[in-house]
PDB file of N, CA and C in Angstrom:
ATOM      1  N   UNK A   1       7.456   8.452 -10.204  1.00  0.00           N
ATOM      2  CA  UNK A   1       7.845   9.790  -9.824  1.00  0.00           C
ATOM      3  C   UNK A   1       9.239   9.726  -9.240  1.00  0.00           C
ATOM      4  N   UNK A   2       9.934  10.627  -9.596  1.00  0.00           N
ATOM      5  CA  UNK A   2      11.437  10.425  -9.254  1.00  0.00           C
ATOM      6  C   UNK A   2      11.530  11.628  -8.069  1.00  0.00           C
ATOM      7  N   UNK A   3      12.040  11.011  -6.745  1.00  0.00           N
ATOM      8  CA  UNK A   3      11.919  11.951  -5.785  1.00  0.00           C
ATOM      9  C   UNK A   3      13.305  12.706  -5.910  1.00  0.00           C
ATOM     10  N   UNK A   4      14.302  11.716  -6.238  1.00  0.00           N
ATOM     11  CA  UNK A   4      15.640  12.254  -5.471  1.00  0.00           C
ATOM     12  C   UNK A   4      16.393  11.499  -6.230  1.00  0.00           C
ATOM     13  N   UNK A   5      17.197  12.087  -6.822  1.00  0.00           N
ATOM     14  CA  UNK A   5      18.691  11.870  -8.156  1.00  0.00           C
ATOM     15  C   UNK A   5      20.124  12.022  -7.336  1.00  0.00           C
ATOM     16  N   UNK A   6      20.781  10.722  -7.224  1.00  0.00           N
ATOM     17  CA  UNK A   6      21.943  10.765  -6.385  1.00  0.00           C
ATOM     18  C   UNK A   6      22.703  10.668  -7.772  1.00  0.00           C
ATOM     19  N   UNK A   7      23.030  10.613  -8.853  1.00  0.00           N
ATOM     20  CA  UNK A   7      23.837  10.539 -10.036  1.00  0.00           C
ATOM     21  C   UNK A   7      23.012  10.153 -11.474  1.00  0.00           C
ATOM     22  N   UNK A   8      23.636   9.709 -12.225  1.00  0.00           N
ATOM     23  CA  UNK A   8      23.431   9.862 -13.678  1.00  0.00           C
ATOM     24  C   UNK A   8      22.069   7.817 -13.510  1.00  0.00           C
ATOM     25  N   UNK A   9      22.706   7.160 -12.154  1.00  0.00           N
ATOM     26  CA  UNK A   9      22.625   5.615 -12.330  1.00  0.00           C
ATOM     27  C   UNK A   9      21.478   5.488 -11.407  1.00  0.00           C
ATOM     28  N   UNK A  10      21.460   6.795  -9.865  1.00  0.00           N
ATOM     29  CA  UNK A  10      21.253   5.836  -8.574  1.00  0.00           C
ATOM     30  C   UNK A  10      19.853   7.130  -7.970  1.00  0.00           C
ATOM     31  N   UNK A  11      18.543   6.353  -8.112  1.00  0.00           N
ATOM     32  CA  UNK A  11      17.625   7.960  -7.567  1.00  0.00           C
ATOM     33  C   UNK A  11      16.868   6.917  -6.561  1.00  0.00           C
ATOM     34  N   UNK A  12      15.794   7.860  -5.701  1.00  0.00           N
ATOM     35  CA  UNK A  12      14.923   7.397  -5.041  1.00  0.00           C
ATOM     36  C   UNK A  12      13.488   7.544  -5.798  1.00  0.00           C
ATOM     37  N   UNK A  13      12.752   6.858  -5.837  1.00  0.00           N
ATOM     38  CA  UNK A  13      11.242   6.901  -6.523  1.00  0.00           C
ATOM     39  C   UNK A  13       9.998   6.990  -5.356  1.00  0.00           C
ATOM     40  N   UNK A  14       9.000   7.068  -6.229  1.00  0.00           N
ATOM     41  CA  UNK A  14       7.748   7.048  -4.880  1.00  0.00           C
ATOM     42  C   UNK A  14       6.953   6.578  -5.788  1.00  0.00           C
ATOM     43  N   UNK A  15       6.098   5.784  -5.281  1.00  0.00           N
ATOM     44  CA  UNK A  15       4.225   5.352  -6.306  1.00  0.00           C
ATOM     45  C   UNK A  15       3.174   5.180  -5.186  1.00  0.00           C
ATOM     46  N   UNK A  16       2.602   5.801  -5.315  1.00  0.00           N
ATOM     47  CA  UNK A  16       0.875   6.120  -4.760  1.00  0.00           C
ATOM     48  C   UNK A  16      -0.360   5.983  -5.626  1.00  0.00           C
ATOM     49  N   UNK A  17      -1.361   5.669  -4.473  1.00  0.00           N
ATOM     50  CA  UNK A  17      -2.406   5.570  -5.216  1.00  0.00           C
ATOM     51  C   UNK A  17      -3.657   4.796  -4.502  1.00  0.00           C
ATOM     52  N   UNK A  18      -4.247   4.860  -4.631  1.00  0.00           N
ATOM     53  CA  UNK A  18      -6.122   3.792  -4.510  1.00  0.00           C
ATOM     54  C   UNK A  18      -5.903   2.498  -4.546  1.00  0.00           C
ATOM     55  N   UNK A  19      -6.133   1.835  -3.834  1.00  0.00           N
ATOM     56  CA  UNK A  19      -6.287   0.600  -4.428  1.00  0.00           C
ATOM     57  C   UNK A  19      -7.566  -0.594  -4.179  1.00  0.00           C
ATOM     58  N   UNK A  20      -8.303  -1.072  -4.431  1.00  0.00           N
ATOM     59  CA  UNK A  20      -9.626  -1.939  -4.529  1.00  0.00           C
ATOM     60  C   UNK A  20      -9.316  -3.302  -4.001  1.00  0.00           C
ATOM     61  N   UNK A  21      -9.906  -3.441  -2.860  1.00  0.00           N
ATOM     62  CA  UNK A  21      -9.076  -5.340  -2.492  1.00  0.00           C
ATOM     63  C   UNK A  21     -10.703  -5.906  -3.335  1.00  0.00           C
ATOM     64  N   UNK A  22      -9.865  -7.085  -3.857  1.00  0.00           N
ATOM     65  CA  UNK A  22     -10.848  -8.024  -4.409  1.00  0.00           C
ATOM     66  C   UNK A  22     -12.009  -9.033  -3.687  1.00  0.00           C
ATOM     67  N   UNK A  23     -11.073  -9.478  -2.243  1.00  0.00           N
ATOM     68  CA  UNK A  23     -11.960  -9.651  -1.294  1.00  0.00           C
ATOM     69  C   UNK A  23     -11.546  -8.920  -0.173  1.00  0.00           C
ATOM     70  N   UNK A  24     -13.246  -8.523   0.467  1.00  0.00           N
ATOM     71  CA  UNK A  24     -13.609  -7.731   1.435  1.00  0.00           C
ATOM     72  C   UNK A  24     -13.706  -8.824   2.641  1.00  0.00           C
ATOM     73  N   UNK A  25     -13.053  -9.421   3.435  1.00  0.00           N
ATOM     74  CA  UNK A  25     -13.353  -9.790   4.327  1.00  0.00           C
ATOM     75  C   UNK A  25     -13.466  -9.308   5.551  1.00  0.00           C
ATOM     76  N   UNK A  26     -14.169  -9.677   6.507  1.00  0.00           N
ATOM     77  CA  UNK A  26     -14.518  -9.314   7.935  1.00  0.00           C
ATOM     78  C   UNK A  26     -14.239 -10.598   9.033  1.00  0.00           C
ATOM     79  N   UNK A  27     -14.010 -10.047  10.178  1.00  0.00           N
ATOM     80  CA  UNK A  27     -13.577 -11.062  11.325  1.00  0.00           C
ATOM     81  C   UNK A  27     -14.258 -10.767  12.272  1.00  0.00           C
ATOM     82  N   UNK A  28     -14.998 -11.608  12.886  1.00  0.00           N
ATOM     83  CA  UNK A  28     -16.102 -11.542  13.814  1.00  0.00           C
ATOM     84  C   UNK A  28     -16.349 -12.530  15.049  1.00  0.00           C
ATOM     85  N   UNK A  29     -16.329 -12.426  16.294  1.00  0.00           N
ATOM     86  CA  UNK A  29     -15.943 -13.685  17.662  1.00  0.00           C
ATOM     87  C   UNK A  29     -17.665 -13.980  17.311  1.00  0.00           C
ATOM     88  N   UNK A  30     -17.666 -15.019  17.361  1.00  0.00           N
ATOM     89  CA  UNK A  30     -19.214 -15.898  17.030  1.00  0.00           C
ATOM     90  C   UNK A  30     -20.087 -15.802  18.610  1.00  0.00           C
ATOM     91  N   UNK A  31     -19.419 -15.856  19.809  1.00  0.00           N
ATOM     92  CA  UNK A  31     -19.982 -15.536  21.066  1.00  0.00           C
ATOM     93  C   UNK A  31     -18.999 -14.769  21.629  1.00  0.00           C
ATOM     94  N   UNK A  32     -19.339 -13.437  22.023  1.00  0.00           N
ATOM     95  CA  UNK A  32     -19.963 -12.625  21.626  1.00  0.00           C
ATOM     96  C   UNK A  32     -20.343 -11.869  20.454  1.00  0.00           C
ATOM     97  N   UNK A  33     -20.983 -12.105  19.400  1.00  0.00           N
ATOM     98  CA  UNK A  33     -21.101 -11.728  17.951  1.00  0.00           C
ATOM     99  C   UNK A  33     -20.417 -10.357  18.158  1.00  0.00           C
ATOM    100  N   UNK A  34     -19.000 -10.306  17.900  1.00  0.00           N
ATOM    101  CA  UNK A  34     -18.543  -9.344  17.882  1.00  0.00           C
ATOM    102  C   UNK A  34     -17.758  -8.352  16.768  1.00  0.00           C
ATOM    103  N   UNK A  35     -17.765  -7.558  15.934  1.00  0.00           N
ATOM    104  CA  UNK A  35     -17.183  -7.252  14.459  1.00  0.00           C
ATOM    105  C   UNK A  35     -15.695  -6.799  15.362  1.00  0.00           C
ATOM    106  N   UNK A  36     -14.564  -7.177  15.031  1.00  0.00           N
ATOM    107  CA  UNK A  36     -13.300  -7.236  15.006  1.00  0.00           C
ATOM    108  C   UNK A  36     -12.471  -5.812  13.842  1.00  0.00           C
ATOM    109  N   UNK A  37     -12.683  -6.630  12.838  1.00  0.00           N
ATOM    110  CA  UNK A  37     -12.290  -5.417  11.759  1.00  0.00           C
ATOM    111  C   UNK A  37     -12.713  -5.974  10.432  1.00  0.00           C
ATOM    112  N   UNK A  38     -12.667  -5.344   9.486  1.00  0.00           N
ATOM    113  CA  UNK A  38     -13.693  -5.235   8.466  1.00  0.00           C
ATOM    114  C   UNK A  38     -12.802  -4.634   7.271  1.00  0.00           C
ATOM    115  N   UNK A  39     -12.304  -5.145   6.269  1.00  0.00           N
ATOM    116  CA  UNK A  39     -11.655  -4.251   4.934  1.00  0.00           C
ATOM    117  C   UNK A  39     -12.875  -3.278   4.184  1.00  0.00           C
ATOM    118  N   UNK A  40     -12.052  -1.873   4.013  1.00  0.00           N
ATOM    119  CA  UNK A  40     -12.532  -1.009   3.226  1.00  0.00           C
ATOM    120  C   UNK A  40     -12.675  -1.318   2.133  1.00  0.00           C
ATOM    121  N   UNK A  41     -13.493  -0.691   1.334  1.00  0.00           N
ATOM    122  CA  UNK A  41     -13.575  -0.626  -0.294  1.00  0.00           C
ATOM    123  C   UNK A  41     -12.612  -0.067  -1.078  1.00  0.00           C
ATOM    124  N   UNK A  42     -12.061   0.525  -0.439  1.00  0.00           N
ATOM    125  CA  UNK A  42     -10.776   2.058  -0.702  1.00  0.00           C
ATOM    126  C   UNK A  42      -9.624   2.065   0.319  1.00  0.00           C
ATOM    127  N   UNK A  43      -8.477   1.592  -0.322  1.00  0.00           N
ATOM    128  CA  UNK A  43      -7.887   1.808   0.379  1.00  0.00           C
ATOM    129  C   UNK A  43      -6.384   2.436  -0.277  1.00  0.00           C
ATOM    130  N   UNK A  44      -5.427   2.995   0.497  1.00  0.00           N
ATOM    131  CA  UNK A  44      -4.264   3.597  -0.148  1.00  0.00           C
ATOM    132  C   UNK A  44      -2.812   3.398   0.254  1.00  0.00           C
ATOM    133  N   UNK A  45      -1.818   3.390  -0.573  1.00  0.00           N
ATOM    134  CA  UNK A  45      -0.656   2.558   0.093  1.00  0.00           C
ATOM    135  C   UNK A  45       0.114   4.253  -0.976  1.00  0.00           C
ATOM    136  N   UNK A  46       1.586   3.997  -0.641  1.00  0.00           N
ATOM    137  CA  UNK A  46       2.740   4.757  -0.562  1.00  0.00           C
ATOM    138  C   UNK A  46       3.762   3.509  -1.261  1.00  0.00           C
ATOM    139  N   UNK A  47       4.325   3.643  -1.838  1.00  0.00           N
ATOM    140  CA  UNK A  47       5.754   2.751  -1.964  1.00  0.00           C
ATOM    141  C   UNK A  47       7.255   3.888  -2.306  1.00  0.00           C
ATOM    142  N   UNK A  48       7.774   3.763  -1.313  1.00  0.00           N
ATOM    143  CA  UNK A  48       8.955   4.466  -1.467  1.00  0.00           C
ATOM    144  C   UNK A  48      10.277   3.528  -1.509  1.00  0.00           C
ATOM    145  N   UNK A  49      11.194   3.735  -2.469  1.00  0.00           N
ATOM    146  CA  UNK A  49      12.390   2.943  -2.397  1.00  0.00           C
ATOM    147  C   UNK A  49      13.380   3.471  -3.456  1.00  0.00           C
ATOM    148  N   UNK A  50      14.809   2.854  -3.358  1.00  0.00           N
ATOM    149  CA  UNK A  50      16.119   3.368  -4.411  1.00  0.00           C
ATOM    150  C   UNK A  50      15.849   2.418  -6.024  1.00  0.00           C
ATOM    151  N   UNK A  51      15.852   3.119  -6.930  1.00  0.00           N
ATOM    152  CA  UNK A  51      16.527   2.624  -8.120  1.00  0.00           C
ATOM    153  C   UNK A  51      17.536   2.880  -8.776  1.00  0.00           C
ATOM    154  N   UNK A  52      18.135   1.717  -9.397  1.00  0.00           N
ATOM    155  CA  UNK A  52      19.715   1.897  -9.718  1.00  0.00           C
ATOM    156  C   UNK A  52      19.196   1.378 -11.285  1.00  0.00           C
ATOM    157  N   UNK A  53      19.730   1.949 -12.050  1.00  0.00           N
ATOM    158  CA  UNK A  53      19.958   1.878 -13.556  1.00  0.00           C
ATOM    159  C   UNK A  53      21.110   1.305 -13.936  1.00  0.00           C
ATOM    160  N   UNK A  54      20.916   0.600 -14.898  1.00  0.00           N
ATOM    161  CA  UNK A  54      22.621  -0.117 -15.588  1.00  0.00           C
ATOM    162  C   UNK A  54      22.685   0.448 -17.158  1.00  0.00           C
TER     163      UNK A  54
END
C-alpha cells in the first residue's frame, strides 16, 4: 500500500496484517509456579517505512 508519494522515485509504504507464530511458547517461575507471559495464536504487526525506486 503506498501511503505517501514524495516524487516519480521516493514514497512511503505500509504492510499489515495477522500473523501465526509457529511456536507458542510460555514462561513460567517453577517456585512459585507462576505464568509470566504466554504467546497468542493471533497476533498483528504494522510495517511502515520509505521506498526508493531506480
Amino acid at each position: 500500500m503506498n501511503l505517501y508519494s514524495l516524487g516519480a522515485r521516493v514514497r512511503v509504504d505500509a504492510q499489515g496484517g495477522p500473523q501465526f507464530p509457529l511456536l507458542r511458547r510460555s514462561f513460567v517461575f517453577e517456585k512459585p509456579a507462576l505464568l509470566l507471559d504466554e504467546v497468542l495464536p493471533v497476533t498483528w504487526a504494522l510495517h511502515v517505512g520509505p521506498s526508493v525506486s531506480f
